[in-house]
Protein backbone atom coordinates (compact mmCIF):
# COMPACT_ATOMS: atom_id res chain seq x y z
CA UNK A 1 11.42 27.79 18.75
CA UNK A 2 14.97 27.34 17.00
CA UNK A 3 15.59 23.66 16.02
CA UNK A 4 18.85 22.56 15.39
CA UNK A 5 19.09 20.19 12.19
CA UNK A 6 18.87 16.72 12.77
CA UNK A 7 21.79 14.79 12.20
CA UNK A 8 22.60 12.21 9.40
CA UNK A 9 18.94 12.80 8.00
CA UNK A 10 19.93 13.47 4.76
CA UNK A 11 21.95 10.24 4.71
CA UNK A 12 19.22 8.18 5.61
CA UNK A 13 16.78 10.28 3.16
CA UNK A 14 19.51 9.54 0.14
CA UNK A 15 19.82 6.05 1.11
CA UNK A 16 15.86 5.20 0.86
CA UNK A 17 16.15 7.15 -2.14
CA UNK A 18 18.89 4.70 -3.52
CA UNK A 19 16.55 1.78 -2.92
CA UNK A 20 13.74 3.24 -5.47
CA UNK A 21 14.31 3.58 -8.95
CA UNK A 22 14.83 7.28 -9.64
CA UNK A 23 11.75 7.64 -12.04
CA UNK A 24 9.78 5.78 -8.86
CA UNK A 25 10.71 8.71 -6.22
CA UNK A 26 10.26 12.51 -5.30
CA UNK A 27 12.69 14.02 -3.06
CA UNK A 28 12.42 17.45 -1.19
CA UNK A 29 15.07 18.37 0.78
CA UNK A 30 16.13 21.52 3.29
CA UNK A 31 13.09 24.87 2.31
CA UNK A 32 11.96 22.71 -0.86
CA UNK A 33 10.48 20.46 2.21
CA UNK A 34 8.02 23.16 3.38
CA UNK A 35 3.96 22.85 4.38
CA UNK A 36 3.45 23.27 0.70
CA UNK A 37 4.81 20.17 -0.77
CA UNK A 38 3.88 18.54 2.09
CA UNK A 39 0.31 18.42 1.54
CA UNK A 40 0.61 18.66 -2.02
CA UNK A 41 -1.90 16.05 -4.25
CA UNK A 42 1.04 14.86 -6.08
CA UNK A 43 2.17 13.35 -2.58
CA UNK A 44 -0.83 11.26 -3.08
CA UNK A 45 1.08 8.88 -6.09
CA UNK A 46 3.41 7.64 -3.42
CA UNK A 47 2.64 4.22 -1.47
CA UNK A 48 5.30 5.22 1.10
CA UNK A 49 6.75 9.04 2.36
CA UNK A 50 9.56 9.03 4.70
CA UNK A 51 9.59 12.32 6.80
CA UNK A 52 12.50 13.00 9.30
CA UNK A 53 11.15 16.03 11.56
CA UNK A 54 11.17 17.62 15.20
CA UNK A 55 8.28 16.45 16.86
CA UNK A 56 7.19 18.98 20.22
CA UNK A 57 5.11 17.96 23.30
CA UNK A 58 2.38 19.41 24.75
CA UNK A 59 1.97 18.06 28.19
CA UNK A 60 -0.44 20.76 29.10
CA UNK A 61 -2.81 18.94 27.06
């Protein structure tokens, strides 16, 4: 499947960003966002992640 990008994510990504004091956040942004960093241990630090994603449905199921 081809996604499209979602609009104005990165706006609302940078803006929760502005609300937490840089040394306080982790960012990943366009192919830095990957499965990888994802489920990274370092993820595990954070009281709060904020993903913006496609989601698909499988009404098969």
């Amino acid at each position: 499947m081809n996604f499209s990008r979602l609009p104005f994510t990165r706006t609302e990504a940078e803006t929760i960003l502005n609300l937490v004091p840089k040394n306080q956040s982790l960012s990943a942004f366009d192919f830095n966002a990957d499965r990888d960093f994802a489920t990274s241990a370092k993820l595990s630090e954070y009281r709060i992640l904020h993903f913006a994603t496609h989601g698909i449905l499988d009404r098969a199921c």
